[in-house]
Structure formats: structure tokens, C-alpha cells
PDB file of N, CA and C in Angstrom:
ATOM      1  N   UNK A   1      80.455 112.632 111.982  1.00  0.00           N
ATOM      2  CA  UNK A   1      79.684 111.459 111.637  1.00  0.00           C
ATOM      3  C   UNK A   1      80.604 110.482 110.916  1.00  0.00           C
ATOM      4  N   UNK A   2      80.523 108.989 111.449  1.00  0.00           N
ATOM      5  CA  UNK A   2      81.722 107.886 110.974  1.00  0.00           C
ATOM      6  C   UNK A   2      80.696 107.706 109.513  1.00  0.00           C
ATOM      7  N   UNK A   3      81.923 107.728 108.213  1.00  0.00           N
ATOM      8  CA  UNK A   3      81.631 107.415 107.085  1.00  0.00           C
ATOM      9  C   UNK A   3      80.715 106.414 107.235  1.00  0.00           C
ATOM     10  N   UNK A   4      81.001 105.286 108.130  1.00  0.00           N
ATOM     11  CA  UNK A   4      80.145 103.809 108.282  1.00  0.00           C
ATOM     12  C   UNK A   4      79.000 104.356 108.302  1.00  0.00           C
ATOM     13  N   UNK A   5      78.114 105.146 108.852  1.00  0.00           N
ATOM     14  CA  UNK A   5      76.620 105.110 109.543  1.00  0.00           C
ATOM     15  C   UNK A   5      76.264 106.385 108.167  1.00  0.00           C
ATOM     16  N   UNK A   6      76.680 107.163 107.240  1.00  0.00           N
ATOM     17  CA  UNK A   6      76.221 107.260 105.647  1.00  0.00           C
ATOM     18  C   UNK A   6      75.251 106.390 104.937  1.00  0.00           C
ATOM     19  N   UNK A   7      74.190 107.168 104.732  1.00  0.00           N
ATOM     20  CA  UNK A   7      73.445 106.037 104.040  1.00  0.00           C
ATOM     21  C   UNK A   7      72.785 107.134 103.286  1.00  0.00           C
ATOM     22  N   UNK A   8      72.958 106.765 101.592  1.00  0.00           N
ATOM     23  CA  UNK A   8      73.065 106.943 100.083  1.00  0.00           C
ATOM     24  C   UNK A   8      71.521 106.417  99.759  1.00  0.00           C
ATOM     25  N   UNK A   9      71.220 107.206  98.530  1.00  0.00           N
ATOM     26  CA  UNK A   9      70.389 106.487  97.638  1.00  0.00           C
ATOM     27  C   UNK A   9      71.003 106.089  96.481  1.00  0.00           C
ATOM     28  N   UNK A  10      70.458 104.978  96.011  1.00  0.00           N
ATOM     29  CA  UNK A  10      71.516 104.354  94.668  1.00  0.00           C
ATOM     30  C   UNK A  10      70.272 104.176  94.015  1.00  0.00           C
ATOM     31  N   UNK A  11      70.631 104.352  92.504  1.00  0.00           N
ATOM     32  CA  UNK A  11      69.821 104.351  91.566  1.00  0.00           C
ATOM     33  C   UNK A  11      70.118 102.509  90.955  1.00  0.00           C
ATOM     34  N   UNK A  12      68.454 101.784  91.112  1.00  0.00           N
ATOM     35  CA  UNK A  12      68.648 100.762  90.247  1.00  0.00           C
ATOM     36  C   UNK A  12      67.734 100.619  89.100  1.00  0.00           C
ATOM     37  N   UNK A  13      67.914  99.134  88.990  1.00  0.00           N
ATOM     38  CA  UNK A  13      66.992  99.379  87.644  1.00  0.00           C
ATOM     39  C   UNK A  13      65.635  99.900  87.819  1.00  0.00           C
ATOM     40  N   UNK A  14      65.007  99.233  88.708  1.00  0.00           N
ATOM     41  CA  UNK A  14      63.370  99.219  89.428  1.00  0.00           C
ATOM     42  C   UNK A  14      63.436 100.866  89.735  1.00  0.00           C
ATOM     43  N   UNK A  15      64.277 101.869  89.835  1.00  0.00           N
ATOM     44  CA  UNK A  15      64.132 103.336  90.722  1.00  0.00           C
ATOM     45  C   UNK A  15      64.916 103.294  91.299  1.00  0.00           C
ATOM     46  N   UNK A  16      64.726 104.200  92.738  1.00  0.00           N
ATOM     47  CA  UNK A  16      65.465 104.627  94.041  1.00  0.00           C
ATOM     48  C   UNK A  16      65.745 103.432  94.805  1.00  0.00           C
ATOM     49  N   UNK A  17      66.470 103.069  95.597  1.00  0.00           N
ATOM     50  CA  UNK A  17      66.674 102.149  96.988  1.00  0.00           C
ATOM     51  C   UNK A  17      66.819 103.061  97.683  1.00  0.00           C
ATOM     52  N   UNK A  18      66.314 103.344  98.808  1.00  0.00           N
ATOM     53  CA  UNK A  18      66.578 103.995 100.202  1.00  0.00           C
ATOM     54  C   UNK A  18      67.653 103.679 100.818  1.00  0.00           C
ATOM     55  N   UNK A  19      68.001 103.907 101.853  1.00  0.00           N
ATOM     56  CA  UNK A  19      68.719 103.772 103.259  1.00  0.00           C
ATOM     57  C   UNK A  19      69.685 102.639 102.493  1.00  0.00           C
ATOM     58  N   UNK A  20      70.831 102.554 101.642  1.00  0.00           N
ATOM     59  CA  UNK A  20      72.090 101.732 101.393  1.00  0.00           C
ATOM     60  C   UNK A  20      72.921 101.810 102.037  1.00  0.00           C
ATOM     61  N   UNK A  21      73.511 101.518 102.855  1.00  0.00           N
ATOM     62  CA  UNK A  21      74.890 101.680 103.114  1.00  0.00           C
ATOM     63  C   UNK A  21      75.756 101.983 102.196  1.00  0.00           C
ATOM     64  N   UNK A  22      76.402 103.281 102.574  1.00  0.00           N
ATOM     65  CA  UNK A  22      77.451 103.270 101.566  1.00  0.00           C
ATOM     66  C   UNK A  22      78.890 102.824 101.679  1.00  0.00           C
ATOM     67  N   UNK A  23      79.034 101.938 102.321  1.00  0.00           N
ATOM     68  CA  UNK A  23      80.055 100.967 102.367  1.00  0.00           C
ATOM     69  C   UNK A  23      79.638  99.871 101.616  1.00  0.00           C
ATOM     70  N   UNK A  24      78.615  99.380 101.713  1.00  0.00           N
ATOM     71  CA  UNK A  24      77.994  98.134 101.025  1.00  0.00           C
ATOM     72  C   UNK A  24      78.398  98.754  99.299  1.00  0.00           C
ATOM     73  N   UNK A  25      77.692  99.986  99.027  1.00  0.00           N
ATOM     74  CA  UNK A  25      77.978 100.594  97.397  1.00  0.00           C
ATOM     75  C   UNK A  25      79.352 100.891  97.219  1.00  0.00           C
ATOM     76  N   UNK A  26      80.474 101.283  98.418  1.00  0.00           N
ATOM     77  CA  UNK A  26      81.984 101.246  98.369  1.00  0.00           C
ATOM     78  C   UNK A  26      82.530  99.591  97.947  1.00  0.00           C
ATOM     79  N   UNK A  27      81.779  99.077  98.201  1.00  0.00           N
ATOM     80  CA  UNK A  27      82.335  97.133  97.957  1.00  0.00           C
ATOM     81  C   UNK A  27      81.721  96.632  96.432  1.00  0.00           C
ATOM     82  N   UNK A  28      80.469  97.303  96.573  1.00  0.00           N
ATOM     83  CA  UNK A  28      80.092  96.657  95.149  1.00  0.00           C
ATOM     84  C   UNK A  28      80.957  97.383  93.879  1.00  0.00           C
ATOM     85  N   UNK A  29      81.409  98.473  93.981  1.00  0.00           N
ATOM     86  CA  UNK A  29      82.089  99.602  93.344  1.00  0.00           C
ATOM     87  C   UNK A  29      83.541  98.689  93.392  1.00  0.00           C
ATOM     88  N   UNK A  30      84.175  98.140  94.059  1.00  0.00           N
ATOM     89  CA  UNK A  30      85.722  97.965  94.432  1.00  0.00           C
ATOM     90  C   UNK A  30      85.446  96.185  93.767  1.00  0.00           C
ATOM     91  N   UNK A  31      84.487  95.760  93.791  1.00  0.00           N
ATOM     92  CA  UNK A  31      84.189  94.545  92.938  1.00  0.00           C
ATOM     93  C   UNK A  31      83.804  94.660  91.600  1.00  0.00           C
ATOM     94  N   UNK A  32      83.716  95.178  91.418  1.00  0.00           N
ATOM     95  CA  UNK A  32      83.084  95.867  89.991  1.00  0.00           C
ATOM     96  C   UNK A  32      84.597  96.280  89.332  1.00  0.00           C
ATOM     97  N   UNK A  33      85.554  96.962  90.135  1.00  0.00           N
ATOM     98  CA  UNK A  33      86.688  97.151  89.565  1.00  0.00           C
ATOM     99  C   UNK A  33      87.699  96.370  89.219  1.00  0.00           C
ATOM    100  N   UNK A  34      87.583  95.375  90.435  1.00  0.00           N
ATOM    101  CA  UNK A  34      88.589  94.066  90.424  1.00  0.00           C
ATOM    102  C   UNK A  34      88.271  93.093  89.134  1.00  0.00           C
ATOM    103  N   UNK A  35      86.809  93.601  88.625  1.00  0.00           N
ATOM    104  CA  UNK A  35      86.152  91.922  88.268  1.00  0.00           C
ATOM    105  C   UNK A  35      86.666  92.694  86.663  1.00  0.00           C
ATOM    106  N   UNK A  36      86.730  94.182  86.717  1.00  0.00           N
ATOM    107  CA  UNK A  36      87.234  94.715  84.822  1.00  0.00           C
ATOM    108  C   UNK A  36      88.715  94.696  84.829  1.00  0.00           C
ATOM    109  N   UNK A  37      89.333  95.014  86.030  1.00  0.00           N
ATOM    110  CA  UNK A  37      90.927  94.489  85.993  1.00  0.00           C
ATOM    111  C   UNK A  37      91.013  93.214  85.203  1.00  0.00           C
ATOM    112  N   UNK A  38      90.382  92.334  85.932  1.00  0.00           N
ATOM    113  CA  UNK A  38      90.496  90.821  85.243  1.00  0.00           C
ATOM    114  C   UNK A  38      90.434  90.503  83.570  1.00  0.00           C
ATOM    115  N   UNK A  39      89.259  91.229  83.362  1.00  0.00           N
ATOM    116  CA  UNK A  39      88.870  91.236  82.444  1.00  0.00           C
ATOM    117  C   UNK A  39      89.530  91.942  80.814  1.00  0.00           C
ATOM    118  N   UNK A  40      90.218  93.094  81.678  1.00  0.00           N
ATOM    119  CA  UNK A  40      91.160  93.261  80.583  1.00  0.00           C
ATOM    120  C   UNK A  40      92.339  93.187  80.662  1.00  0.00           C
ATOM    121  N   UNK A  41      92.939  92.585  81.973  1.00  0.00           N
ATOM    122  CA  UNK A  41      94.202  91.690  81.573  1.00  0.00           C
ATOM    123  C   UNK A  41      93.879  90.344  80.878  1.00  0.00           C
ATOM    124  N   UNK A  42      93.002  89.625  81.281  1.00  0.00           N
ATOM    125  CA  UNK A  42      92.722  88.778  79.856  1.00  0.00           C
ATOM    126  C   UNK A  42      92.764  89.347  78.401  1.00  0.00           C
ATOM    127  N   UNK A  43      91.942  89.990  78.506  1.00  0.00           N
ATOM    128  CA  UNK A  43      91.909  90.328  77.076  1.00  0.00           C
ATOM    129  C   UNK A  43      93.122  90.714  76.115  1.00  0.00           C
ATOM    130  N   UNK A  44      93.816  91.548  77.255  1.00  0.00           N
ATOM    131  CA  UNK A  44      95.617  92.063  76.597  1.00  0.00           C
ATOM    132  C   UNK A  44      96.285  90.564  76.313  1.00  0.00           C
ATOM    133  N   UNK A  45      96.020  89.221  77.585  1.00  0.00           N
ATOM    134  CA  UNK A  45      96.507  88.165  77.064  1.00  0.00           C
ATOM    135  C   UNK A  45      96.456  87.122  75.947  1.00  0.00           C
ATOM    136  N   UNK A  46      94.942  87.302  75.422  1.00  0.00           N
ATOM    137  CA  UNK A  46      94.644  87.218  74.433  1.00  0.00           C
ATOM    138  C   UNK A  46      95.066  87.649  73.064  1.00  0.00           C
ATOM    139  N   UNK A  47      95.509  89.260  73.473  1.00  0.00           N
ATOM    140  CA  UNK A  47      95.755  89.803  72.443  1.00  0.00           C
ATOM    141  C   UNK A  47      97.242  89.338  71.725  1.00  0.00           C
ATOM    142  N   UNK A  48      98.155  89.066  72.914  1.00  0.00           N
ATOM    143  CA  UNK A  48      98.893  89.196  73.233  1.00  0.00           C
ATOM    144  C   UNK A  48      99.503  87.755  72.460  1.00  0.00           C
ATOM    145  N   UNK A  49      98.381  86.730  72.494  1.00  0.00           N
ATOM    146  CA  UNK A  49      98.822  85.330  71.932  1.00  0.00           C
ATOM    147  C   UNK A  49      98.243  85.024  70.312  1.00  0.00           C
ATOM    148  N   UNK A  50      96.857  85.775  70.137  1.00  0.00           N
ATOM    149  CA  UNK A  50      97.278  86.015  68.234  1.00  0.00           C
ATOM    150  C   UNK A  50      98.500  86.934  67.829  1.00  0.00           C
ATOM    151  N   UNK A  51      98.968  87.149  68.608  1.00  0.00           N
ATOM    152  CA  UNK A  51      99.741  88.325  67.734  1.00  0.00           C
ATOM    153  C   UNK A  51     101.093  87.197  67.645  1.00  0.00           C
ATOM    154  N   UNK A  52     101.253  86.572  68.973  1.00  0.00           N
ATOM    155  CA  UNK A  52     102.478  85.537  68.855  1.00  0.00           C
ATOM    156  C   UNK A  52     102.139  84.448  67.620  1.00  0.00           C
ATOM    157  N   UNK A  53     100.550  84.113  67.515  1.00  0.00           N
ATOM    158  CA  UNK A  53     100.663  82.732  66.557  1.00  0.00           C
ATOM    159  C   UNK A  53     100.684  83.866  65.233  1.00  0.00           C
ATOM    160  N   UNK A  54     100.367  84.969  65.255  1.00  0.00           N
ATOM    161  CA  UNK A  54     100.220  85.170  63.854  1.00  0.00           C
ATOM    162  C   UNK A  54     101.768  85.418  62.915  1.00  0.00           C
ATOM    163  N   UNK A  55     102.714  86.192  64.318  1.00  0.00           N
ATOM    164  CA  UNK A  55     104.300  86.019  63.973  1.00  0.00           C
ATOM    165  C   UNK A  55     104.974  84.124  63.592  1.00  0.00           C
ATOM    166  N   UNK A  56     104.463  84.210  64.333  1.00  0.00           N
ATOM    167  CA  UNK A  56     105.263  82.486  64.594  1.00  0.00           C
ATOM    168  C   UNK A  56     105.100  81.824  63.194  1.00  0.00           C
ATOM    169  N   UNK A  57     103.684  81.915  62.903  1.00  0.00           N
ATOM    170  CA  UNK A  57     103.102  81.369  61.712  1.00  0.00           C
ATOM    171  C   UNK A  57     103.639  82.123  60.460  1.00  0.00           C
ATOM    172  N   UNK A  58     103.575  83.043  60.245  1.00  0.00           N
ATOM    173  CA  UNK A  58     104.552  84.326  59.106  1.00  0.00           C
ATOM    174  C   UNK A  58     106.086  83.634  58.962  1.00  0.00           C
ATOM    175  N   UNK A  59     106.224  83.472  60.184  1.00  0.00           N
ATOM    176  CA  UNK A  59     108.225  83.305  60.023  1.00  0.00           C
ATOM    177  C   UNK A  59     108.340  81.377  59.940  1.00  0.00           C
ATOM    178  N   UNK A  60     107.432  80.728  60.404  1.00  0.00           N
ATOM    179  CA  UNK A  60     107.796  79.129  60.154  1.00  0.00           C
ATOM    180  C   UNK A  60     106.338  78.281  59.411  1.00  0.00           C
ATOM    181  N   UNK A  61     105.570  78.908  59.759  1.00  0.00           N
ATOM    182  CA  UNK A  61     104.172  78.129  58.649  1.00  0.00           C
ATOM    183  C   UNK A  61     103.543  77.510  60.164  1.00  0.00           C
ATOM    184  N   UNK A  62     101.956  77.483  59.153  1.00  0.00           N
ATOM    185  CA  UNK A  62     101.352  77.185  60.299  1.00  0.00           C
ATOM    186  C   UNK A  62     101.688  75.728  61.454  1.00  0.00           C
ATOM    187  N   UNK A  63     102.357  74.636  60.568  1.00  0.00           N
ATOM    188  CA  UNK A  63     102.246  73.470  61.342  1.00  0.00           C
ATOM    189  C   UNK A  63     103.338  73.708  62.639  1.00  0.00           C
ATOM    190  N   UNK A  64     103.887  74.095  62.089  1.00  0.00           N
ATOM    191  CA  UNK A  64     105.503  74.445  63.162  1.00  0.00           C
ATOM    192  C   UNK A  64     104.796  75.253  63.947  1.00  0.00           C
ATOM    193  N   UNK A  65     104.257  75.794  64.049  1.00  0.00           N
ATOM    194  CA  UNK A  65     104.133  77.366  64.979  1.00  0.00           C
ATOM    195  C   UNK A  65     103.224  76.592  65.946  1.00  0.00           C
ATOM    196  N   UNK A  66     102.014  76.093  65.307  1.00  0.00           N
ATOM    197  CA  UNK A  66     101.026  75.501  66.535  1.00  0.00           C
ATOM    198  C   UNK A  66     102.189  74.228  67.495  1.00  0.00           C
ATOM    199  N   UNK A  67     102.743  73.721  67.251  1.00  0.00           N
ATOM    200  CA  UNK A  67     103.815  72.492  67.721  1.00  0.00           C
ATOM    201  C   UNK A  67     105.048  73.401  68.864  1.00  0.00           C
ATOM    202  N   UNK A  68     105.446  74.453  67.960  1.00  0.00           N
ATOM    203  CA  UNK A  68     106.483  75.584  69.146  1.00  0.00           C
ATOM    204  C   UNK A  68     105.706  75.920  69.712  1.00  0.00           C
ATOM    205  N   UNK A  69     104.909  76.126  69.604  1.00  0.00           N
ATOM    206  CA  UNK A  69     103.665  77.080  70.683  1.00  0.00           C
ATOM    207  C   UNK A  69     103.089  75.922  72.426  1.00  0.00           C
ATOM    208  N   UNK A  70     102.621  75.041  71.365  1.00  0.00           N
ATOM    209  CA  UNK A  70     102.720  73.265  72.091  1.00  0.00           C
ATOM    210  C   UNK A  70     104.020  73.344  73.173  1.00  0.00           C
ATOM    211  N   UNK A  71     105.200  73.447  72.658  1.00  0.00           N
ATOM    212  CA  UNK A  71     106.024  72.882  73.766  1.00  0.00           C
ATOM    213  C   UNK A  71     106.514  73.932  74.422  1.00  0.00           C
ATOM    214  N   UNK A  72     106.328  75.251  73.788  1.00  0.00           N
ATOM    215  CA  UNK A  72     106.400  76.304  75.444  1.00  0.00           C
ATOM    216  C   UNK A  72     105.228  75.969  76.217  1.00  0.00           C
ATOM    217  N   UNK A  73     104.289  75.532  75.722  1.00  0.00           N
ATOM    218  CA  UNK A  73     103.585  75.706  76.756  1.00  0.00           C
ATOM    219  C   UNK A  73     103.625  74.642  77.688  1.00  0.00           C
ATOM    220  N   UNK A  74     104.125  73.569  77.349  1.00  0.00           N
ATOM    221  CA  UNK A  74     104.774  72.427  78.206  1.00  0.00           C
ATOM    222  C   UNK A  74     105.937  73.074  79.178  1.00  0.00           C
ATOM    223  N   UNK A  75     106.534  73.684  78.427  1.00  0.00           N
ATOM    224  CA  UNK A  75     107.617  74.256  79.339  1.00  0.00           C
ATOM    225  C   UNK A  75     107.279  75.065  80.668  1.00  0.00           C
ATOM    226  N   UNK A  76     106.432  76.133  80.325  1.00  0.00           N
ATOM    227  CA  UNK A  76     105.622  76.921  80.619  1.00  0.00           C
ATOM    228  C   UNK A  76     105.540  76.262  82.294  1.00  0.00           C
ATOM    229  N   UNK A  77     104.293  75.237  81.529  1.00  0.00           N
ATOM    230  CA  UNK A  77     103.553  74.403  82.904  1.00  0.00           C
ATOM    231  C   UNK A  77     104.766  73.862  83.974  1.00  0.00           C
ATOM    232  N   UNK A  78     105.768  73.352  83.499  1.00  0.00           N
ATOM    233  CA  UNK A  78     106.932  72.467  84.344  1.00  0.00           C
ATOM    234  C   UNK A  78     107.579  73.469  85.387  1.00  0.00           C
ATOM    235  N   UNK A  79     107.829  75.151  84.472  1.00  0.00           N
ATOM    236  CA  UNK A  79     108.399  75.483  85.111  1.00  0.00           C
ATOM    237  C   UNK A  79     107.754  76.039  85.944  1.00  0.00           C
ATOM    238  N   UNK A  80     106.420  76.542  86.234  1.00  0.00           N
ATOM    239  CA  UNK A  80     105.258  76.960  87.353  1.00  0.00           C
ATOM    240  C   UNK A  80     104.969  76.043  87.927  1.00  0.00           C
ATOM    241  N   UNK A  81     105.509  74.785  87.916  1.00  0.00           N
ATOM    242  CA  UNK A  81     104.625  73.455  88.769  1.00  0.00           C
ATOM    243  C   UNK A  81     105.601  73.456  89.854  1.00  0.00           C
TER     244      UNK A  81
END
């Protein structure tokens, strides 16, 4: 029997769903994964940029640090454009 023609019950909020495809629940599953990938490579990037202003700011004070921070990120943009 081709995996394709499998058909699952999936638990939702309302109860049971009958007859799902379980390719359809293989996609929502593989979207569901892509969409927390995202989500916590943001978050590491996030993490990733208090930790730079909070150094930056320690070693030159706050006005300097937001201004260096400013022109990498000018740099940043020029050199991805």
C-alpha cells in the first residue's frame, strides 16, 4: 500500500477528524518545523545583538556604541546590496 493512499486520524481541538491524509499531516508537520527553525534563529539573532550592544556599550558608553552599531549596519547593507 503507497504511503500516499494512508489515511490517519488526527486529534484537533473540536475531537477526532477522520479520513486525513497523511501527507497533508506530513506537510503541516514539515511547516510547523520550518516556521520554529525561523523562529529560533531569530531569536539566537536577537540574542546575539544585546549581547553586542551590551559589550559595545561597557567598553565605549552608550552614545558611541548606538553610532558604531549605526555604521556597521550601513556597511552591512552596502555590502549585501
Amino acid at each position: 500500500m503507497s504511503r500516499h493512499n494512508v489515511r490517519v486520524k488526527v486529534k484537533s481541538p473540536h475531537g477526532f477528524i477522520n479520513n486525513v491524509v497523511k501527507s497533508k499531516v506530513d506537510d503541516q508537520h514539515e511547516k510547523l518545523h520550518m516556521f520554529t527553525k525561523v523562529v529560533m534563529e531569530k531569536q539566537a539573532l536577537r540574542e546575539r545583538y544585546i549581547k553586542l550592544m551590551n559589550d559595545a556599550e561597557k567598553a565605549v558608553g552608550r552614545k558611541e556604541a548606538i553610532y558604531l552599531l549605526r555604521d556597521a549596519e550601513i556597511i552591512w547593507d552596502k555590502i549585501n546590496s
